[in-house]
N, C-alpha and C. Protein backbone atom coordinates (compact mmCIF):
# COMPACT_ATOMS: atom_id res chain seq x y z
N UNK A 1 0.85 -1.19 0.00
CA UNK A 1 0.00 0.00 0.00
C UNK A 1 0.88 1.25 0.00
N UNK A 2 0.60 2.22 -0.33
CA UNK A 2 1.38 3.94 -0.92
C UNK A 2 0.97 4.27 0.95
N UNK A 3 2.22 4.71 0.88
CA UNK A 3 2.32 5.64 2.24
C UNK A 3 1.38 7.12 1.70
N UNK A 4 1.14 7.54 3.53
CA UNK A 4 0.40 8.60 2.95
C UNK A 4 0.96 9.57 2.29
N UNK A 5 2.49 9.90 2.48
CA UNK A 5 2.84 11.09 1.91
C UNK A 5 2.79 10.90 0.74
N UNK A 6 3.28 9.81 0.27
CA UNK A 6 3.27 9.64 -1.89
C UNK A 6 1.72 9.76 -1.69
N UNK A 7 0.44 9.33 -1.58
CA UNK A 7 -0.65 9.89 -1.70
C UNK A 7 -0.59 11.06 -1.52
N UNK A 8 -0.07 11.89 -0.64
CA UNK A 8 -0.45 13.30 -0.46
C UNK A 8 0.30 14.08 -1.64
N UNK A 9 1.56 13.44 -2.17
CA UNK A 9 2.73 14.17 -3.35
C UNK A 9 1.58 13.89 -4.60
N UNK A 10 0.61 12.67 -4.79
CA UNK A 10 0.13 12.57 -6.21
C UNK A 10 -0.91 13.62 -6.01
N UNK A 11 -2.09 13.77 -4.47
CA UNK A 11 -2.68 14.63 -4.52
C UNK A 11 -2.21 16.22 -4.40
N UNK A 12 -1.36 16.07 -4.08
CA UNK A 12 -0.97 18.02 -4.42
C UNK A 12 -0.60 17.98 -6.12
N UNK A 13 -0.45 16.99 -7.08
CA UNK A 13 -0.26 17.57 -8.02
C UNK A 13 -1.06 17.42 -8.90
N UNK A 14 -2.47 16.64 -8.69
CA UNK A 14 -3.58 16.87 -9.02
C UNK A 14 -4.26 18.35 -8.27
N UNK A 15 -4.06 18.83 -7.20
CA UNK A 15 -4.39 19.81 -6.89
C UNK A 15 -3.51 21.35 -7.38
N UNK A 16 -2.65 21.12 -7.61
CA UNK A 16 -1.57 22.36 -8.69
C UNK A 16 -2.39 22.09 -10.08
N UNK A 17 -2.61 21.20 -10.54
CA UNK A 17 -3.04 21.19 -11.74
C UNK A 17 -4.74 21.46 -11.61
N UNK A 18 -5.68 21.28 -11.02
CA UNK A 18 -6.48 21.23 -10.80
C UNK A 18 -6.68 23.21 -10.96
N UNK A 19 -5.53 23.81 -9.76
CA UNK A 19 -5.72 25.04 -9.79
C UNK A 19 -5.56 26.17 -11.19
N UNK A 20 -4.26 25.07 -11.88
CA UNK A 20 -4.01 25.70 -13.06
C UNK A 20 -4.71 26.10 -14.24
N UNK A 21 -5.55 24.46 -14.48
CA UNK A 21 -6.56 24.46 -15.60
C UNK A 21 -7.90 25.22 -15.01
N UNK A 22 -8.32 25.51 -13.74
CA UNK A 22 -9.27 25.72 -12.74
C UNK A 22 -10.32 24.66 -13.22
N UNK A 23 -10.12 23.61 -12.79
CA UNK A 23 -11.05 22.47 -12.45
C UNK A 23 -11.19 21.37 -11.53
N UNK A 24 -10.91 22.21 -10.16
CA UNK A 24 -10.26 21.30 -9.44
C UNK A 24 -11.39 21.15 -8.54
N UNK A 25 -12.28 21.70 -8.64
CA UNK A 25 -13.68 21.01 -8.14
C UNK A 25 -14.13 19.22 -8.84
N UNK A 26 -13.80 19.30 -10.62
CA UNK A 26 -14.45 18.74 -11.03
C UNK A 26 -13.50 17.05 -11.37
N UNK A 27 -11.95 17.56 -10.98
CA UNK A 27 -10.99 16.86 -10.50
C UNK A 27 -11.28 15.69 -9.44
N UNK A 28 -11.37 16.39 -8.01
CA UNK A 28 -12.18 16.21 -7.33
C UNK A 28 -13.14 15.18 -7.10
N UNK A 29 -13.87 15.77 -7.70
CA UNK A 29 -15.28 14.80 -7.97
C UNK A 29 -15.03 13.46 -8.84
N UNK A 30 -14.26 13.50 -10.08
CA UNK A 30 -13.97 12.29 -10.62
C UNK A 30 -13.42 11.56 -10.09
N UNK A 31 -12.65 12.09 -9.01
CA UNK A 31 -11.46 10.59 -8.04
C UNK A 31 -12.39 10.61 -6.88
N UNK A 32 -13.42 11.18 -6.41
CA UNK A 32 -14.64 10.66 -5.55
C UNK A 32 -15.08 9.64 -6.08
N UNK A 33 -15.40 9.86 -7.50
CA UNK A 33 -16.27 8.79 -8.26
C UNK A 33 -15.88 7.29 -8.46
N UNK A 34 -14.48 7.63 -8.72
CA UNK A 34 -14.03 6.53 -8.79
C UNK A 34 -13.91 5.84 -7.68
N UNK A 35 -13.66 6.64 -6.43
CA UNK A 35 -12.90 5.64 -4.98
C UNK A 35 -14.39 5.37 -4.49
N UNK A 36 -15.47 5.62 -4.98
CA UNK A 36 -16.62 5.31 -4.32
C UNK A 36 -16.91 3.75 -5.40
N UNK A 37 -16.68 4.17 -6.43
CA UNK A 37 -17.16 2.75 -7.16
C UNK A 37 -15.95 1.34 -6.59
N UNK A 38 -14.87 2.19 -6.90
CA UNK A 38 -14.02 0.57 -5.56
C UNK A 38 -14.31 0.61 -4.26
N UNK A 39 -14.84 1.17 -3.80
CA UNK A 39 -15.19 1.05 -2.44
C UNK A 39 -16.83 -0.12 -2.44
N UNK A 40 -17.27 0.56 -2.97
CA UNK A 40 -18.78 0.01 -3.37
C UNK A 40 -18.65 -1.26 -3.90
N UNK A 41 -17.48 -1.86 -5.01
CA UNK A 41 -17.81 -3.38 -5.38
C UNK A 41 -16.19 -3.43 -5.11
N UNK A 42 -16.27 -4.49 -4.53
CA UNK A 42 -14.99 -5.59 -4.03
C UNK A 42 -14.08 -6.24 -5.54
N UNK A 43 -15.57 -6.67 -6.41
CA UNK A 43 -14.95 -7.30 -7.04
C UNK A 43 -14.04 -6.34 -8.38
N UNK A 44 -14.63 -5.00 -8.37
CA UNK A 44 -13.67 -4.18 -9.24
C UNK A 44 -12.43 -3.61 -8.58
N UNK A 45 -12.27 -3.47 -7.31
CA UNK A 45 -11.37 -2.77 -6.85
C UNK A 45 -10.09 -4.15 -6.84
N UNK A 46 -10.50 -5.51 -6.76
CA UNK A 46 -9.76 -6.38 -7.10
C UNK A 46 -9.50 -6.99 -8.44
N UNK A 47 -10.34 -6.28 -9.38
CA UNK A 47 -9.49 -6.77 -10.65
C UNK A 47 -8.66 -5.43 -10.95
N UNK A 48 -8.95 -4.55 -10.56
CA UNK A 48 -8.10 -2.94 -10.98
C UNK A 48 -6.65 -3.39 -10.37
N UNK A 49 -6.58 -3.57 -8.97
CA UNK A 49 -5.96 -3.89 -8.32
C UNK A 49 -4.67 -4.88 -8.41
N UNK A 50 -5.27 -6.00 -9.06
CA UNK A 50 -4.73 -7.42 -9.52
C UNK A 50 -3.06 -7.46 -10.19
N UNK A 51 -2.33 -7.37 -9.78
CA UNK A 51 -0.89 -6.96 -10.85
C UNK A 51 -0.70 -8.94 -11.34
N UNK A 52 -1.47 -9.98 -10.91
CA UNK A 52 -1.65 -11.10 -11.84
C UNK A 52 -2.48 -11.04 -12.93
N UNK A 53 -3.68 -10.00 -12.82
CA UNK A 53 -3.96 -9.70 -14.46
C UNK A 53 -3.20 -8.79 -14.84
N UNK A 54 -3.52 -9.13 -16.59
CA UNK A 54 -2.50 -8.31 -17.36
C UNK A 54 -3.03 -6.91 -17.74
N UNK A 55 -2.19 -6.29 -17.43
CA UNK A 55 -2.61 -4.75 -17.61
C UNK A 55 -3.23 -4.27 -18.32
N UNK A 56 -3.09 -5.18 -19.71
CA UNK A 56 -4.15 -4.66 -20.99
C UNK A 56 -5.40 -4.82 -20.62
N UNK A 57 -5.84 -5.90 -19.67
CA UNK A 57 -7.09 -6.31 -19.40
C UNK A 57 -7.57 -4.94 -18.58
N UNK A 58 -6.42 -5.03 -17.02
CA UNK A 58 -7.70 -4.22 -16.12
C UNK A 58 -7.63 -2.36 -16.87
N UNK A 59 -7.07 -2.19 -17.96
CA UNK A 59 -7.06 -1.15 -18.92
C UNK A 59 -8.37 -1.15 -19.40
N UNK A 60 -8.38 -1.99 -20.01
CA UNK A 60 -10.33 -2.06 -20.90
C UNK A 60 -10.98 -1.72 -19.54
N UNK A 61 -10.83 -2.46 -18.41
CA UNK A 61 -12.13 -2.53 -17.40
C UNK A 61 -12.26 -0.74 -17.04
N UNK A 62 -10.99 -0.24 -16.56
CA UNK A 62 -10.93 0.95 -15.98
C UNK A 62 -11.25 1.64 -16.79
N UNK A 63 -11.27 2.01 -18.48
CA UNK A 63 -11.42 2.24 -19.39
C UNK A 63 -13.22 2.93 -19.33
N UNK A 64 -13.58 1.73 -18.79
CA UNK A 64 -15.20 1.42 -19.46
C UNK A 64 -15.81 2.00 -18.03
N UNK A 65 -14.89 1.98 -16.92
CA UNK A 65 -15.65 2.69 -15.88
C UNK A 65 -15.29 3.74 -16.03
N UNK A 66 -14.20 4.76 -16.75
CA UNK A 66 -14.28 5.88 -16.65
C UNK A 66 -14.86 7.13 -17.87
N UNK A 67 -15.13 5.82 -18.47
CA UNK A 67 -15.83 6.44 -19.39
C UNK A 67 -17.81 6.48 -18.90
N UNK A 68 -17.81 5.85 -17.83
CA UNK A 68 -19.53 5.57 -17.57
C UNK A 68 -19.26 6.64 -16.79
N UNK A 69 -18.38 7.27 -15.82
CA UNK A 69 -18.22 8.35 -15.13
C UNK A 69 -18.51 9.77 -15.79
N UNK A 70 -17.81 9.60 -17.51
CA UNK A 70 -17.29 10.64 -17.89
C UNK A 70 -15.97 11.56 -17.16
N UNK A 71 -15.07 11.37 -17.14
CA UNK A 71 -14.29 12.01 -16.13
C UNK A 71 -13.42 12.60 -17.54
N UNK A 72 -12.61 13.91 -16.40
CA UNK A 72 -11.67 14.63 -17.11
C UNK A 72 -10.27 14.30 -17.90
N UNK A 73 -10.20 14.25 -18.67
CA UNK A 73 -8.75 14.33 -19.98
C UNK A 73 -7.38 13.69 -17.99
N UNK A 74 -7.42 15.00 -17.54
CA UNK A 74 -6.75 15.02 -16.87
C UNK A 74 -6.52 14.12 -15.31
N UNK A 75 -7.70 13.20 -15.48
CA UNK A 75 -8.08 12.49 -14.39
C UNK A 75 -7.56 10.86 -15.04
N UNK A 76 -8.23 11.05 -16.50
CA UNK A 76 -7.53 9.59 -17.27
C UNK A 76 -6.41 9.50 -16.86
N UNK A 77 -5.58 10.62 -16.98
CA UNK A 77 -3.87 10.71 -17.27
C UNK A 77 -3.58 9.82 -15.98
N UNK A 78 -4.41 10.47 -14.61
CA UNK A 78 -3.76 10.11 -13.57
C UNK A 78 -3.84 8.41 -12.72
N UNK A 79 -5.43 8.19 -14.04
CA UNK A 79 -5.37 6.77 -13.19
C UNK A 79 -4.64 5.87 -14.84
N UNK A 80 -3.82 6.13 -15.31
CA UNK A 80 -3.31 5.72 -16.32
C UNK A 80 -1.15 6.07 -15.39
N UNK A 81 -1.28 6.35 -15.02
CA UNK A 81 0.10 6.99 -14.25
C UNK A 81 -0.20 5.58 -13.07
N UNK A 82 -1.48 5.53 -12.44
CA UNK A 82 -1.34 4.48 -11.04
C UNK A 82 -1.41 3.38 -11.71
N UNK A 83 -2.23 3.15 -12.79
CA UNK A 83 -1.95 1.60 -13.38
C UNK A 83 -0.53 1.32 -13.73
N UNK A 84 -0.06 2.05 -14.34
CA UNK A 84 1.46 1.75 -15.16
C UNK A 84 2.01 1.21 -13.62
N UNK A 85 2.34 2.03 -12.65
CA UNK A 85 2.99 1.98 -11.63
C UNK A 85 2.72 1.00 -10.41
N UNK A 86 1.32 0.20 -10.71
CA UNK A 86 0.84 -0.40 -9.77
C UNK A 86 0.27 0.20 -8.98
N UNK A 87 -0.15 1.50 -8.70
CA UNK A 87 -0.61 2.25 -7.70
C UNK A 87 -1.97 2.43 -7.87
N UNK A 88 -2.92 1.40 -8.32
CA UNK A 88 -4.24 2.28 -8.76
C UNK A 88 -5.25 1.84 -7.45
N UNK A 89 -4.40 0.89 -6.46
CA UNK A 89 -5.04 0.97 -4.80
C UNK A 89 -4.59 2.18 -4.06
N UNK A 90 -3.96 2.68 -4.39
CA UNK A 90 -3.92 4.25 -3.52
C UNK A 90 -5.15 5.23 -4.35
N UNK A 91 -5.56 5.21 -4.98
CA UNK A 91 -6.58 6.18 -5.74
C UNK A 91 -7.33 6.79 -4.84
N UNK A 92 -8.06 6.03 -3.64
CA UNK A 92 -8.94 6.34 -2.69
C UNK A 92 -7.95 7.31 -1.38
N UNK A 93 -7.04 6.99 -1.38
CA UNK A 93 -6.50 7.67 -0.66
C UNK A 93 -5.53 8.93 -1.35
N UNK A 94 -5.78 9.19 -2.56
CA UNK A 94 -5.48 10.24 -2.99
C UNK A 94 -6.40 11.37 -3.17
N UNK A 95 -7.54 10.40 -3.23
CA UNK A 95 -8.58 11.21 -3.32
C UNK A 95 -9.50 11.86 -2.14
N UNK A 96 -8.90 11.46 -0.76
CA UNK A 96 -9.30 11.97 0.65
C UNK A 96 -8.24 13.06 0.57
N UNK A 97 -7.07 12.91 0.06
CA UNK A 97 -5.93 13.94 0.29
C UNK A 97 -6.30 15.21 -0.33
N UNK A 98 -6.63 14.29 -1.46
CA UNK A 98 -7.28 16.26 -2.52
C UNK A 98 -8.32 16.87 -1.58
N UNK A 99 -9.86 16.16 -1.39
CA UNK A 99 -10.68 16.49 -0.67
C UNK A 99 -10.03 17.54 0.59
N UNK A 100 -9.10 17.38 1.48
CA UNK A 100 -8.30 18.01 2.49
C UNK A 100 -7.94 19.21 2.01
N UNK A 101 -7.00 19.17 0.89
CA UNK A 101 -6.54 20.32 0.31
C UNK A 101 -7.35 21.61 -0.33
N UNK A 102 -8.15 20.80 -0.74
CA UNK A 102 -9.45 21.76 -1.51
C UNK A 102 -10.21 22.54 -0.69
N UNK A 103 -10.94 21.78 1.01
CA UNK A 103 -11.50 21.87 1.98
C UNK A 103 -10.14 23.02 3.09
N UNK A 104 -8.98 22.95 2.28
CA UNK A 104 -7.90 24.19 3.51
C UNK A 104 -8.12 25.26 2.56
N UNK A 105 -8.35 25.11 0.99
CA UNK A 105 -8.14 26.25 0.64
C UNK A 105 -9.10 27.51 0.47
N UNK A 106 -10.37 26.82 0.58
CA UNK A 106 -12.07 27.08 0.72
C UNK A 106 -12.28 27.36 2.45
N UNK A 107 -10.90 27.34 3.02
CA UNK A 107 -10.50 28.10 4.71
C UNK A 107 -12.06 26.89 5.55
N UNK A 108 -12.15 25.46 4.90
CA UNK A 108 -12.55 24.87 5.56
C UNK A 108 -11.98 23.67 6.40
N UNK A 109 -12.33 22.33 7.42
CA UNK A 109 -11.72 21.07 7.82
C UNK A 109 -13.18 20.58 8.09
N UNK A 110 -12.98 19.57 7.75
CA UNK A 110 -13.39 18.11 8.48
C UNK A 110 -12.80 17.87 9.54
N UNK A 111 -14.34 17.50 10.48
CA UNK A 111 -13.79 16.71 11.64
C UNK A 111 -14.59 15.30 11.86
N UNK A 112 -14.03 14.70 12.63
CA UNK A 112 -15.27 13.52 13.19
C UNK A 112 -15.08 13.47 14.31
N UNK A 113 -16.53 13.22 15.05
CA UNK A 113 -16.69 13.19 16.54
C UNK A 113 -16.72 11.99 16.80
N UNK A 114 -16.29 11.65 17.93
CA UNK A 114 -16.64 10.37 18.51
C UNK A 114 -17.33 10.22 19.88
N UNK A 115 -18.55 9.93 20.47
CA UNK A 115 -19.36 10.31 21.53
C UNK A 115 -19.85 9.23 21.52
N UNK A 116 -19.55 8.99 23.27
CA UNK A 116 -20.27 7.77 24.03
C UNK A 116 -22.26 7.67 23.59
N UNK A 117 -22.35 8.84 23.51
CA UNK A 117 -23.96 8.87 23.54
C UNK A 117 -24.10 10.17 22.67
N UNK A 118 -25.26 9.92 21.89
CA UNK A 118 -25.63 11.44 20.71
C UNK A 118 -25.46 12.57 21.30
N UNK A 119 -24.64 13.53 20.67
CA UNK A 119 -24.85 14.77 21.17
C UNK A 119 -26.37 15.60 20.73
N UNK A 120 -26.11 16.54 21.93
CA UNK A 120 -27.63 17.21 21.87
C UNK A 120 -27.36 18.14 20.17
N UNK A 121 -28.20 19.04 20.28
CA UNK A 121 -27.87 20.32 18.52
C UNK A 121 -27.34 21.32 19.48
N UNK A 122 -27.89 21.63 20.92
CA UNK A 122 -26.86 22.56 21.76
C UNK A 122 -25.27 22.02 21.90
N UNK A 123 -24.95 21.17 22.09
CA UNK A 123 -23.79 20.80 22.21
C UNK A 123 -23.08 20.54 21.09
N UNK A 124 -23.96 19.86 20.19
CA UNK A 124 -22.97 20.33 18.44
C UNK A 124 -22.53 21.57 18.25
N UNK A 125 -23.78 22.46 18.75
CA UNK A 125 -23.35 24.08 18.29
C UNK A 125 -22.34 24.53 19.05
N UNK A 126 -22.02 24.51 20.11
CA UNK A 126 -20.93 23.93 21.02
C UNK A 126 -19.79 23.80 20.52
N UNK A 127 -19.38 22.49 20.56
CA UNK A 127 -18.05 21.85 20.01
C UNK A 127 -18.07 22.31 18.68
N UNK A 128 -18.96 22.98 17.66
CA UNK A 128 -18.55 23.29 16.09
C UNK A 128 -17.82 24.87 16.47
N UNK A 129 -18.24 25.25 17.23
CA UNK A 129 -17.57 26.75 17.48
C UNK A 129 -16.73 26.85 17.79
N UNK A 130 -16.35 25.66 19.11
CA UNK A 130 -15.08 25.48 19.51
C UNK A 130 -14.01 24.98 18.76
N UNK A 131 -14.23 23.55 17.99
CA UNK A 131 -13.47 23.49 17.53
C UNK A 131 -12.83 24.48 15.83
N UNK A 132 -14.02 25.45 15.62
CA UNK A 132 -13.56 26.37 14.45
C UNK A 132 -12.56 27.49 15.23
N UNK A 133 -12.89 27.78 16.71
CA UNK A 133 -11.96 28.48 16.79
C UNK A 133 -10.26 27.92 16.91
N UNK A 134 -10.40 26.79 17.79
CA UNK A 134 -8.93 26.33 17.27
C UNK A 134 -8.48 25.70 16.66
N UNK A 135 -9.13 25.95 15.32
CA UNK A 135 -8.24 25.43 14.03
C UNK A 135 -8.19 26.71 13.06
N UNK A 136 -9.54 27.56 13.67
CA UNK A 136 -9.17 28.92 12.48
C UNK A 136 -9.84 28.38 11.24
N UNK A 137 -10.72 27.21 11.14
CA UNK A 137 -11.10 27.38 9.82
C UNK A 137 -12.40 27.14 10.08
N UNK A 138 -13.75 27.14 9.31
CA UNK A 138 -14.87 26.87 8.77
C UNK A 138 -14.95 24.91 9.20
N UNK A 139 -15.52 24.64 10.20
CA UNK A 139 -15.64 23.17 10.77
C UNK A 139 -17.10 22.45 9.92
N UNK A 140 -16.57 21.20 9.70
CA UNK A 140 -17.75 20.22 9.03
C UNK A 140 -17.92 18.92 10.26
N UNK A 141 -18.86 18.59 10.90
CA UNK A 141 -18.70 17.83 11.42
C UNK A 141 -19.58 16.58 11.04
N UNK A 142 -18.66 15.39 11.18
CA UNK A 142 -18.81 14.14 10.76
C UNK A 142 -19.36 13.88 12.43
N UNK A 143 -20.80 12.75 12.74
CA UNK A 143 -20.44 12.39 14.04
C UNK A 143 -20.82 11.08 14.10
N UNK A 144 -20.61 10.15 15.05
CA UNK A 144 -21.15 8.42 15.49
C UNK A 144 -20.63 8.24 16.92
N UNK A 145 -21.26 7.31 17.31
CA UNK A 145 -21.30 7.18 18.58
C UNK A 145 -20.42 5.50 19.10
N UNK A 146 -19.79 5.61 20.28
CA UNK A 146 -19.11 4.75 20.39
C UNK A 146 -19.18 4.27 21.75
N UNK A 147 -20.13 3.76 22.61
CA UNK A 147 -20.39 3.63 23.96
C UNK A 147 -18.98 3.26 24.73
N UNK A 148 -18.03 2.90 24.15
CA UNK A 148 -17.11 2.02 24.59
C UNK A 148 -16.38 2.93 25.45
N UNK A 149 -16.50 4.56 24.92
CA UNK A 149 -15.75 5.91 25.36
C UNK A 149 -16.35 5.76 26.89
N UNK A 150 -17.12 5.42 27.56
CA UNK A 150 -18.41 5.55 28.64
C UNK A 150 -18.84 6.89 28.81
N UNK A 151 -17.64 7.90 28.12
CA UNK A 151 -18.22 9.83 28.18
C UNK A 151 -17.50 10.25 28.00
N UNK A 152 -17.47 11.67 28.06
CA UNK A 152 -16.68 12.38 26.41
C UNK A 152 -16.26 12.01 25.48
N UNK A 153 -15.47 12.73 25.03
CA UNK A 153 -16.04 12.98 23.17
C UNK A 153 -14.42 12.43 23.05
N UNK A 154 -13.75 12.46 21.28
CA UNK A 154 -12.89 12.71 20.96
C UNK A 154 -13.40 13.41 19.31
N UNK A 155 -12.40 14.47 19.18
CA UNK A 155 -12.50 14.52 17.96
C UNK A 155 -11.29 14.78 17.14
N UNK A 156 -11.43 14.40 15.78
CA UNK A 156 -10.51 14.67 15.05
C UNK A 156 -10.28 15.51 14.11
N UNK A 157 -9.70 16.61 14.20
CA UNK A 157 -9.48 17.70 12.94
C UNK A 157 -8.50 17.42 12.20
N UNK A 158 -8.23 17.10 11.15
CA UNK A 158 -7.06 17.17 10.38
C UNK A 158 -6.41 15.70 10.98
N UNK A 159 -5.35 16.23 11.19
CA UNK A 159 -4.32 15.50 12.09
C UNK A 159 -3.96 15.15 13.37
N UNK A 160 -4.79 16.43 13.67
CA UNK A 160 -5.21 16.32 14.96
C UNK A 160 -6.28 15.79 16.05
N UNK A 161 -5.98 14.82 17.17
CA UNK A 161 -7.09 14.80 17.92
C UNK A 161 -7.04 15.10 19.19
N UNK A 162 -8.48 15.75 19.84
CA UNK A 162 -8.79 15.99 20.81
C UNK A 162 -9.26 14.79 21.82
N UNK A 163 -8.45 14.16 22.41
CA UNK A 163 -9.37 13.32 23.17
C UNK A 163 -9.52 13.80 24.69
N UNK A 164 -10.96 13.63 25.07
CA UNK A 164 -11.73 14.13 26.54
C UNK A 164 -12.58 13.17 26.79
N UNK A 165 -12.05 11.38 26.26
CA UNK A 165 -13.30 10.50 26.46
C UNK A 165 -12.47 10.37 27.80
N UNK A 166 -13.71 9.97 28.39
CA UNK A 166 -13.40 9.29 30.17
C UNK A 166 -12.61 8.21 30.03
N UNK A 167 -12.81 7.23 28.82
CA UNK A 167 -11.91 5.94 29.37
C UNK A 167 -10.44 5.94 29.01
N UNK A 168 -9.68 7.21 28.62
CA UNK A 168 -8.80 8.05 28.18
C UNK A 168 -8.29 8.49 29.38
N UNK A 169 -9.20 9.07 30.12
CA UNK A 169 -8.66 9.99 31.00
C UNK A 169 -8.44 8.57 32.47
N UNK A 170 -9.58 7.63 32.50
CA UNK A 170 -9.37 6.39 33.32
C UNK A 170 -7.95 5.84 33.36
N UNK A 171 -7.73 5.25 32.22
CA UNK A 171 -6.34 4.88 31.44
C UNK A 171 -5.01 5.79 31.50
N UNK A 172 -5.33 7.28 31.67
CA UNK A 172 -4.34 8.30 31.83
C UNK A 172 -4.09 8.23 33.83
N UNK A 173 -5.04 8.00 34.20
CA UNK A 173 -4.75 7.92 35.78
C UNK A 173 -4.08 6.74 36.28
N UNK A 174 -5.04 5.34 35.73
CA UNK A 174 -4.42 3.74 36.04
C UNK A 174 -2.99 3.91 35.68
N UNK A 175 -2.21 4.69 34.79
CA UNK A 175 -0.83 4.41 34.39
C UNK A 175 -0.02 5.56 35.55
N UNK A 176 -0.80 6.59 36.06
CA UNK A 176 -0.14 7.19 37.03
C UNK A 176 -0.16 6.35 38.26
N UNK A 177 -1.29 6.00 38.81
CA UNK A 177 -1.04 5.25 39.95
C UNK A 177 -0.38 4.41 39.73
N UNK A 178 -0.15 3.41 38.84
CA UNK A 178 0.81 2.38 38.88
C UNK A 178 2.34 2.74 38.62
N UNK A 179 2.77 4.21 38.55
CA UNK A 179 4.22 4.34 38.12
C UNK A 179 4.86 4.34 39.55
């Protein structure tokens, strides 16, 4: 599997180019399209995938899905660059990287919450304020619930996470008393 940074080097240069031609919305959207259709069937993301089939083959296949997409001149190029190279299982993760980049430059982030129990819409409104102020950007929040936390939250911006779940902070004490 492509480390994240070579994902992040193919997505910044879909995103330079994206800015250049200005279509980097629609960039974007075609490597959504695609990482949603391997995500969605198993069995295409394993013949794309396959370096025991022969390249000419999963060529026609990728071919015929990106043509049912319609996608850009410039999007062919790039899943024609991951086939040659074997890389056409990083696609999905190039395509969360652009999403990131596009979402810093539109002065927005993604986050995801993680909460023992649903937050209230007071307490979303809450933590969305909070966490826009310390990141400085425009917050999207992703949320699901994870009882396992038994209370508070964690969330993740970027790279960053906030964790304030209790069984965090349980686990942060059990290792003090025992030192």
């Amino acid at each position: 599997m492509v480390t994240g940074s070579l994902s992040r080097r193919y997505a910044r240069a879909v995103f330079d180019l994206g800015q250049e031609h200005k279509n980097l919305d629609k960039l974007g959207a075609d490597l959504r399209a695609i990482a949603k259709a391997m995500k969605e069937s198993t069995e295409l993301a394993s013949v794309l995938t396959n370096p025991a089939l022969r390249r000419s083959e999963r060529r026609k296949v990728i071919e015929a899905v990106l043509d049912k997409i319609g996608v850009q001149p410039h999007t062919k190029n790039l899943v024609w660059i991951l086939l040659e190279g074997e890389r056409l299982g990083s696609l999905p993760a190039i395509s969360r990287e652009l999403d990131a980049m596009t979402e810093g430059l539109a002065g927005r982030v993604s986050a995801e919450v993680i909460s023992a129990r649903p937050l209230e819409p007071a307490q979303l409104t809450h933590l969305t304020a909070a966490l826009e102020k310390l990141s400085g950007k425009k917050v999207s929040i992703s949320k699901r619930e994870d009882p396992n936390l038994l209370g508070g939250l964690v969330a993740k911006v970027g790279d960053t996470v906030y964790d304030g779940s209790l069984l965090t902070q349980l686990r942060n004490l059990r290792d003090e008393l025992t030192k």
